[in-house]
Structure formats: C-alpha cells, structure tokens
C-alpha atoms as a PDB file:
ATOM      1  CA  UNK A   1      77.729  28.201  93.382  1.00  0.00           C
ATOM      2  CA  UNK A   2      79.679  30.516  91.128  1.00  0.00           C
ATOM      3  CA  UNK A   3      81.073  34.229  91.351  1.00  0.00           C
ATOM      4  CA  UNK A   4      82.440  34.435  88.090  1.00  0.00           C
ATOM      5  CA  UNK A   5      80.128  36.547  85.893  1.00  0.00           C
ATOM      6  CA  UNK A   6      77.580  34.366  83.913  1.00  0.00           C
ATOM      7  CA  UNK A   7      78.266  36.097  81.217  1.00  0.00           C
ATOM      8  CA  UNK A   8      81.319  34.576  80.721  1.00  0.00           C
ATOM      9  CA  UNK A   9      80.177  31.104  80.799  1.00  0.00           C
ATOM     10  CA  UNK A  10      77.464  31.987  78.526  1.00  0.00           C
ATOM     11  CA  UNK A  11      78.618  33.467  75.637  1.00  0.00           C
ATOM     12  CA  UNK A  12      79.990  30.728  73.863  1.00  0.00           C
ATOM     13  CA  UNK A  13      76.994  28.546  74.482  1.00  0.00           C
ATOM     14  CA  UNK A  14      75.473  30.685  71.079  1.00  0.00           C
ATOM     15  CA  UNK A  15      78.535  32.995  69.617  1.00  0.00           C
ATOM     16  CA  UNK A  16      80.971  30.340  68.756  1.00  0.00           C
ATOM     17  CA  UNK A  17      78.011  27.809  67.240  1.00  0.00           C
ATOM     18  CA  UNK A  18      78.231  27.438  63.268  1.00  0.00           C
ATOM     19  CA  UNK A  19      74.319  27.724  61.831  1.00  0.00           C
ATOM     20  CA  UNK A  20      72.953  27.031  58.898  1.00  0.00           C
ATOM     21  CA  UNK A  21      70.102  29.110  57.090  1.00  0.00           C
ATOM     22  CA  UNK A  22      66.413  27.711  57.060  1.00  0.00           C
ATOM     23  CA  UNK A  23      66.560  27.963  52.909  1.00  0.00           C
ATOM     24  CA  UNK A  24      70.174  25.893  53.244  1.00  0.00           C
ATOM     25  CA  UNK A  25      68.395  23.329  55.491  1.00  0.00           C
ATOM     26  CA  UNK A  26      65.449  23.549  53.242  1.00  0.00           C
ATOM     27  CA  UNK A  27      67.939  22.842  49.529  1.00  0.00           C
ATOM     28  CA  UNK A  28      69.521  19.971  51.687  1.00  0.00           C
ATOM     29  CA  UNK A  29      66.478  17.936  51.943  1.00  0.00           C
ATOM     30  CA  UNK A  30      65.569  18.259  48.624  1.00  0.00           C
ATOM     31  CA  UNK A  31      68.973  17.240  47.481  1.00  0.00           C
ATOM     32  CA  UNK A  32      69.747  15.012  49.595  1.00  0.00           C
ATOM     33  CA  UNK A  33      67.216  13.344  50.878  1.00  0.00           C
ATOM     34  CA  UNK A  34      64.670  10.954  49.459  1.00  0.00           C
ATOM     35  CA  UNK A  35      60.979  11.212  49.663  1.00  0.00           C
ATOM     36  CA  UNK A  36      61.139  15.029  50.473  1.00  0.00           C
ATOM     37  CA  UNK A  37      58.377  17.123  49.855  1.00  0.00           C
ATOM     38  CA  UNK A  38      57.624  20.343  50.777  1.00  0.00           C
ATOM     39  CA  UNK A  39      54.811  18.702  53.639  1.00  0.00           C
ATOM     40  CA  UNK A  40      57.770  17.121  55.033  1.00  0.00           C
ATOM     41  CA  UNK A  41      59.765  19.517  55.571  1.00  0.00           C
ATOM     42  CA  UNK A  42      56.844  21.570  57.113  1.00  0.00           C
ATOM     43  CA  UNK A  43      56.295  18.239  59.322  1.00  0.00           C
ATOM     44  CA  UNK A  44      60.430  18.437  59.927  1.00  0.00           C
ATOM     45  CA  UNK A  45      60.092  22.293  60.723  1.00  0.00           C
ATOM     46  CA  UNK A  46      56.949  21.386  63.578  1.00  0.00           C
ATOM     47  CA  UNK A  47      58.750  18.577  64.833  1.00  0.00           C
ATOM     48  CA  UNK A  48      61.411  20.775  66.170  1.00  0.00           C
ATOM     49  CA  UNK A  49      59.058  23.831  67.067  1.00  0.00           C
ATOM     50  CA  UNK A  50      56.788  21.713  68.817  1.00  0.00           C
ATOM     51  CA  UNK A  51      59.112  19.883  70.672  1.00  0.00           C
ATOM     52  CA  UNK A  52      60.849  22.824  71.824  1.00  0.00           C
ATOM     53  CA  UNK A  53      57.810  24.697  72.940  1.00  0.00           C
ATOM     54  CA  UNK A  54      56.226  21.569  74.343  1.00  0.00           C
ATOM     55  CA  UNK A  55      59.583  21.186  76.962  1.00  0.00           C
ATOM     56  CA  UNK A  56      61.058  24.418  77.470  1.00  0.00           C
ATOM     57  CA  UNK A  57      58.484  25.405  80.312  1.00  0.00           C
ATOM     58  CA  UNK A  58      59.248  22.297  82.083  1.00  0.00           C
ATOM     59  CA  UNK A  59      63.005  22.798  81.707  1.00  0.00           C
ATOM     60  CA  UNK A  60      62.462  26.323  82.765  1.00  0.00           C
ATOM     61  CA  UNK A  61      59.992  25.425  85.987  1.00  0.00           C
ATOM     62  CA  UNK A  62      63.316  22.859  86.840  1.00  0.00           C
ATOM     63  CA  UNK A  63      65.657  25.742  86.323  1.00  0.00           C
ATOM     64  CA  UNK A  64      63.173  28.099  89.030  1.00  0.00           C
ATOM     65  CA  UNK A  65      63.448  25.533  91.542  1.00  0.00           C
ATOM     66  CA  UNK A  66      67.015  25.596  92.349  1.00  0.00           C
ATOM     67  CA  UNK A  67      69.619  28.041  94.301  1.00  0.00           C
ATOM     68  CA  UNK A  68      72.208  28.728  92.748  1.00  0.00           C
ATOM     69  CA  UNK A  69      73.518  27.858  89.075  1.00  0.00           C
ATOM     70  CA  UNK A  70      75.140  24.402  89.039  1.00  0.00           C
ATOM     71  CA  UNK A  71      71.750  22.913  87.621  1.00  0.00           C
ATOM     72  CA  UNK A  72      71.355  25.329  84.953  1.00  0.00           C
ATOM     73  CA  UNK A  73      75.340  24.750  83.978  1.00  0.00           C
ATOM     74  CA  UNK A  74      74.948  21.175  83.347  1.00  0.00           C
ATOM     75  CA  UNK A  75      71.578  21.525  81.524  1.00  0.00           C
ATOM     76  CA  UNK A  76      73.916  23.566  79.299  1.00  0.00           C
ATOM     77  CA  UNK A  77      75.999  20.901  78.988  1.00  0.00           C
ATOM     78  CA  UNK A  78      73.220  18.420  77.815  1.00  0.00           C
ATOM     79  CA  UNK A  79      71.947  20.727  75.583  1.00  0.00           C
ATOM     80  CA  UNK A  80      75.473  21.384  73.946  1.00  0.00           C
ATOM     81  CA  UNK A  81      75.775  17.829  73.162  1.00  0.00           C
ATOM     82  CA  UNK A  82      72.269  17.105  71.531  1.00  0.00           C
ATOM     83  CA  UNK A  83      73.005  20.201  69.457  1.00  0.00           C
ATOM     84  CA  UNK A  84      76.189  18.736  68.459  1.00  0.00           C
ATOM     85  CA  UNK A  85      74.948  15.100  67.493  1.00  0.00           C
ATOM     86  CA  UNK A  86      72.290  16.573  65.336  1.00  0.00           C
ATOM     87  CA  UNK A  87      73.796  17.811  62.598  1.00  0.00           C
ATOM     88  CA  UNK A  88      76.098  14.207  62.347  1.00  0.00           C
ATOM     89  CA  UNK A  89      72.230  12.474  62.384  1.00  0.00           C
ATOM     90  CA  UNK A  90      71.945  15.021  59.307  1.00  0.00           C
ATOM     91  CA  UNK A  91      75.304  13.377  57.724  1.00  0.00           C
ATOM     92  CA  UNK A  92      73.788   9.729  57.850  1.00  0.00           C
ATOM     93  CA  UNK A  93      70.416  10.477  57.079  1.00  0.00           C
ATOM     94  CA  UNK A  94      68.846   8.515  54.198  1.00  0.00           C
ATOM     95  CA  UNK A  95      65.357   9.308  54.490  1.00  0.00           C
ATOM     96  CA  UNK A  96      62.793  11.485  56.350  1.00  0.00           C
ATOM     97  CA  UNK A  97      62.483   9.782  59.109  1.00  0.00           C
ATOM     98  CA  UNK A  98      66.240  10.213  60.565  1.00  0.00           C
ATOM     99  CA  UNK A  99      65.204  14.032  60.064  1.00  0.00           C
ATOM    100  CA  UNK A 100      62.607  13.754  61.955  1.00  0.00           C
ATOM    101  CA  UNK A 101      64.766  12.094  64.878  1.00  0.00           C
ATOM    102  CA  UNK A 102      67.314  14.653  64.316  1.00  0.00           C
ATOM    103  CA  UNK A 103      64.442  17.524  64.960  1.00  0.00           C
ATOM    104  CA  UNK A 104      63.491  15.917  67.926  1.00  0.00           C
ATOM    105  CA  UNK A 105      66.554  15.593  69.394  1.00  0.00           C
ATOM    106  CA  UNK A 106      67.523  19.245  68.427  1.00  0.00           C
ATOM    107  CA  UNK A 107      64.085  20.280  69.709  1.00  0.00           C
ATOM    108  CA  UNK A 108      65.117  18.659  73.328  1.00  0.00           C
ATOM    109  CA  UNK A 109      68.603  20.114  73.061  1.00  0.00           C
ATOM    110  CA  UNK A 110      67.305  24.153  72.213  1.00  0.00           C
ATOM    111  CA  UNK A 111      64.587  23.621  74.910  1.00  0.00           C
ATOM    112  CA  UNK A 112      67.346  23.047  77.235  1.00  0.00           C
ATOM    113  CA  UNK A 113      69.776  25.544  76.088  1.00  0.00           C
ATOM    114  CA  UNK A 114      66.589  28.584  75.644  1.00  0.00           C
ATOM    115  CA  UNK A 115      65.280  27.772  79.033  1.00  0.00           C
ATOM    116  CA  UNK A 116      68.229  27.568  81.144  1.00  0.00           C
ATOM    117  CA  UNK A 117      70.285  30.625  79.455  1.00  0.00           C
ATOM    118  CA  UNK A 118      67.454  32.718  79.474  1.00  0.00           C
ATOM    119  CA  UNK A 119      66.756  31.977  83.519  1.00  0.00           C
ATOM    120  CA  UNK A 120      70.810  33.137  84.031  1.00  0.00           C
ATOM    121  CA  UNK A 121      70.830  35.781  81.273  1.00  0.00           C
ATOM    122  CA  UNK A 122      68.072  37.214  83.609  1.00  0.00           C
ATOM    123  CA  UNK A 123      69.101  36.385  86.764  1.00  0.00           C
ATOM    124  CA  UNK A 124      72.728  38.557  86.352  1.00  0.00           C
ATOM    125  CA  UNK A 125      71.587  41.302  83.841  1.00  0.00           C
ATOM    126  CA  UNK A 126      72.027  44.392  85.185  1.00  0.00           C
ATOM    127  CA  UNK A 127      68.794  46.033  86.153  1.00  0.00           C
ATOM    128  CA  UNK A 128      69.326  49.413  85.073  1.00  0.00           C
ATOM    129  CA  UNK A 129      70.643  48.128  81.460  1.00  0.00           C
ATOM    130  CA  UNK A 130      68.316  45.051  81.322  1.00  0.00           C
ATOM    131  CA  UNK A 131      66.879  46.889  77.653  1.00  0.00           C
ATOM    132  CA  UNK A 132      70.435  47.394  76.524  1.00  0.00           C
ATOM    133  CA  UNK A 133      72.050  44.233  77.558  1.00  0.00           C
ATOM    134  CA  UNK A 134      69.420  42.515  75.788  1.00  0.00           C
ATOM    135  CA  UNK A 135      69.174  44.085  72.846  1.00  0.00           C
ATOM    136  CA  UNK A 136      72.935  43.947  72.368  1.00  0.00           C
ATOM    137  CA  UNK A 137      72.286  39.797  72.809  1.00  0.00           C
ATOM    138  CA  UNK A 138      69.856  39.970  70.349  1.00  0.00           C
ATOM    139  CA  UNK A 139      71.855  41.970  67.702  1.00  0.00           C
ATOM    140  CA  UNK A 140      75.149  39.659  68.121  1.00  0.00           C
ATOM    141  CA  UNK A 141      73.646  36.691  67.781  1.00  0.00           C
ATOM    142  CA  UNK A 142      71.526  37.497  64.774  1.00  0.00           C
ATOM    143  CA  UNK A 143      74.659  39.321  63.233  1.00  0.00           C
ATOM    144  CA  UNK A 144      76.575  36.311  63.912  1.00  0.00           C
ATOM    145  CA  UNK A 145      73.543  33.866  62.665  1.00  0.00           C
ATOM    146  CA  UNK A 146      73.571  35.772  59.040  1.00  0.00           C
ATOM    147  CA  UNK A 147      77.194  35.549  58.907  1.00  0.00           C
ATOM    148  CA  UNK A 148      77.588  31.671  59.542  1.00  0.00           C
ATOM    149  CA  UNK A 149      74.323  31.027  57.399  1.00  0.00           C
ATOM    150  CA  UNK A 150      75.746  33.087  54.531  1.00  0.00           C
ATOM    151  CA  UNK A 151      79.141  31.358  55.424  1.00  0.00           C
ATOM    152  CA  UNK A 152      77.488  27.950  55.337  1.00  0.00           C
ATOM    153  CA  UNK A 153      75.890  28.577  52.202  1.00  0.00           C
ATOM    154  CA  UNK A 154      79.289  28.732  50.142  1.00  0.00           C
ATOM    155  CA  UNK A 155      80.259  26.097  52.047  1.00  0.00           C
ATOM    156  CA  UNK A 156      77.701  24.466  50.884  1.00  0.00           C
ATOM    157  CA  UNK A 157      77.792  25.001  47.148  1.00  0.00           C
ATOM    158  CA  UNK A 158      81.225  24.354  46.893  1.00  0.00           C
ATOM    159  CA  UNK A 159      82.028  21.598  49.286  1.00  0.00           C
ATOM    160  CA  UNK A 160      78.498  20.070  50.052  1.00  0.00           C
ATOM    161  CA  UNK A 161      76.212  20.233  53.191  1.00  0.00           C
ATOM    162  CA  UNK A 162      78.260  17.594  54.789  1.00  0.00           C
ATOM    163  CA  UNK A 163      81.500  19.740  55.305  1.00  0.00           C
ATOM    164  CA  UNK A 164      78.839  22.424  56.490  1.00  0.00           C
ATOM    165  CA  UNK A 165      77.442  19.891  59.080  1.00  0.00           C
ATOM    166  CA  UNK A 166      80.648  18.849  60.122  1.00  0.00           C
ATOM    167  CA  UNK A 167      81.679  22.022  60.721  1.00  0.00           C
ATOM    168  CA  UNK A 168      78.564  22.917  62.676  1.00  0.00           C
ATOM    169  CA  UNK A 169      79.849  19.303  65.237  1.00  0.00           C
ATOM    170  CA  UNK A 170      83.474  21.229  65.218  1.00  0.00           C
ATOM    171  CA  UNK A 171      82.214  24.860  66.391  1.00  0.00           C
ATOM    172  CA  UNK A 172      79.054  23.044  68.889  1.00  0.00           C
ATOM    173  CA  UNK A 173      82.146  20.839  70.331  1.00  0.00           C
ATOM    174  CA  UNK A 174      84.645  23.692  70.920  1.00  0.00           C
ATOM    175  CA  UNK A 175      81.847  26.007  72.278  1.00  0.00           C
ATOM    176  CA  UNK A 176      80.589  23.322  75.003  1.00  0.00           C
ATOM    177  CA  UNK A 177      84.940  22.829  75.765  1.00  0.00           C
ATOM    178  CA  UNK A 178      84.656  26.462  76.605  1.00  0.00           C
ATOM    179  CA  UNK A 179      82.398  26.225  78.447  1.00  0.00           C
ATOM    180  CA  UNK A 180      84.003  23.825  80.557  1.00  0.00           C
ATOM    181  CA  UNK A 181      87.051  25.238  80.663  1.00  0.00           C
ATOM    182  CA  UNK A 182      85.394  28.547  81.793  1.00  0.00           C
ATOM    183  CA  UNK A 183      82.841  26.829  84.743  1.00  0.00           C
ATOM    184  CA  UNK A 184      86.061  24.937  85.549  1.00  0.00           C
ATOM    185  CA  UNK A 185      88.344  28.380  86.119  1.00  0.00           C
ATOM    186  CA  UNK A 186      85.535  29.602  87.727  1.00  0.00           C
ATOM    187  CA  UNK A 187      85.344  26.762  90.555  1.00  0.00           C
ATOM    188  CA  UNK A 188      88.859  26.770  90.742  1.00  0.00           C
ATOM    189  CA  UNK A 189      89.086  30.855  91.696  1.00  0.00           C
ATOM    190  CA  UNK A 190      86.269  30.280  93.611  1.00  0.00           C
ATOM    191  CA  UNK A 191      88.027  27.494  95.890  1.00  0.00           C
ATOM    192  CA  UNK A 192      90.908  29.859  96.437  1.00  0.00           C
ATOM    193  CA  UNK A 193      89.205  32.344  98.090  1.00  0.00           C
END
C-alpha cells in the first residue's frame, strides 16, 4: 500500500506524545480525586494492564491477517485518538470510577497502538540491524519518557495536573496530525509514480 519508509509514519505515533510519570499519576489521584486509596489505584493500574494484555493479541492476530499496511495505519489512528481523550476523561473526573473508564479506554487505545507498531516496526527493520534498530527505539523513547515525566512533574507543581493533561491532548493531537500528514505525502508520491 505504501513505499514510503514506515519509519517515517511511525515515529511520531510515541516521540512527539507528552507522558506523565506513574508517581505523578499516582499524587493526582490522591489530590484530586475522592475516595482514593492506595487499592484503587492498584485496581486503576490492572484495569489498564489487563485490558491491554487481554486485546493486544487479538489486535495483533487482525494486524497478521492483512497485506499490506493500510489496516495497521488506521488502527494507529484509533489508537491516537483514545490516547488523546484519556487524559481530558482525567480533567473531568470526580471520582474513581471515571478513572477507571479512562484506564479502559487507554488500555484499548495502547493495545492498538503496541500491537500494530510493533507488527510494522518488524515488518521494515532491517534484518542485519534488527538488535540495533531496536535498541535505539527502546533508548529514545525511554529518554524521551523521563524527560516529559520529569517535565510534567513541574508542570505539575506549579500549574496543576490539568495544564499537564492538557498538554498531554495537545502533543497526542499533533502527533496523530503527523501522522496524517505523513501517510497522506506518502499516498500522494506514491500515486505519482
């Protein structure tokens, strides 16, 4: 379906994404929310785990069963858009139960976005620097994970978690628009030839 290199379509899908750290998350609850405890935030925590785990295989069987990439793209899509209404659930949340909601729905959303970028990750590594290329994923996005969650942090003492989770919407939003813009210059190179 496309020529372009995956790579380029993939990149902002977890670069450009704002995150906050699991002892941020952890501080807003207790602030924030009423009727927090620390089971509940374990509950919150398993919600999201086990929803994730629970889907992923069936995203990633889906993701197996077609030629080419144009599934796999738009499954990026969905997944970009339940990441980005999750943290805005966070913004209106009174209670524990819109967190649990909001882990569900980011469960479904990282199942889709795991599954599907791991299945084109792999399918256009290159063999002979599979190790390389993948460890080089694995240290950019954890380098760039501890500088938004540090990031976020201030953020979040000075402003509140609410300017962090807005911010989180703002970087999820432009990431997925890049990624549009990028499958979209893609198609349109790919027509011309």
């Amino acid at each position: 379906f496309l020529t372009f290199k995956i790579f380029d379509l993939l990149w902002p899908s977890d670069f450009i994404k704002f995150r906050i750290g699991a002892t941020d998350f952890c501080v807003f609850l207790e602030q924030e929310i009423t009727g927090v405890t620390t089971t509940t935030i374990g509950i919150a925590a398993a919600i999201f785990l086990a929803v994730k785990s629970l889907i992923q295989p069936l995203i990633g069987r889906i993701a197996d069963n077609e030629k080419g990439n144009q599934r796999e793209v738009k499954f990026l899509y969905v997944s970009s858009i339940l990441i980005i209404v999750t943290p805005l659930i966070y913004i209106f949340a009174k209670n524990i139960y819109h967190i649990y909601i909001a882990q569900f729905i980011y469960g479904v959303g990282m199942a889709f976005s795991s599954a599907v970028w791991y299945t084109l990750y792999t399918r256009f590594v290159d063999d002979n620097k599979a190790g390389f290329q993948w460890s080089m994923y694995d240290t950019i996005t954890g380098l760039a994970g501890a500088a938004t969650a540090f990031i976020g942090a201030v953020i979040a003492q000075y402003f509140g978690f609410k300017s962090v989770f807005i911010l989180i919407s703002v970087f999820s939003c432009f990431s997925l628009f890049v990624m549009i813009f990028l499958e979209r210059h893609a198609i349109k190179n790919y027509s011309k030839k």
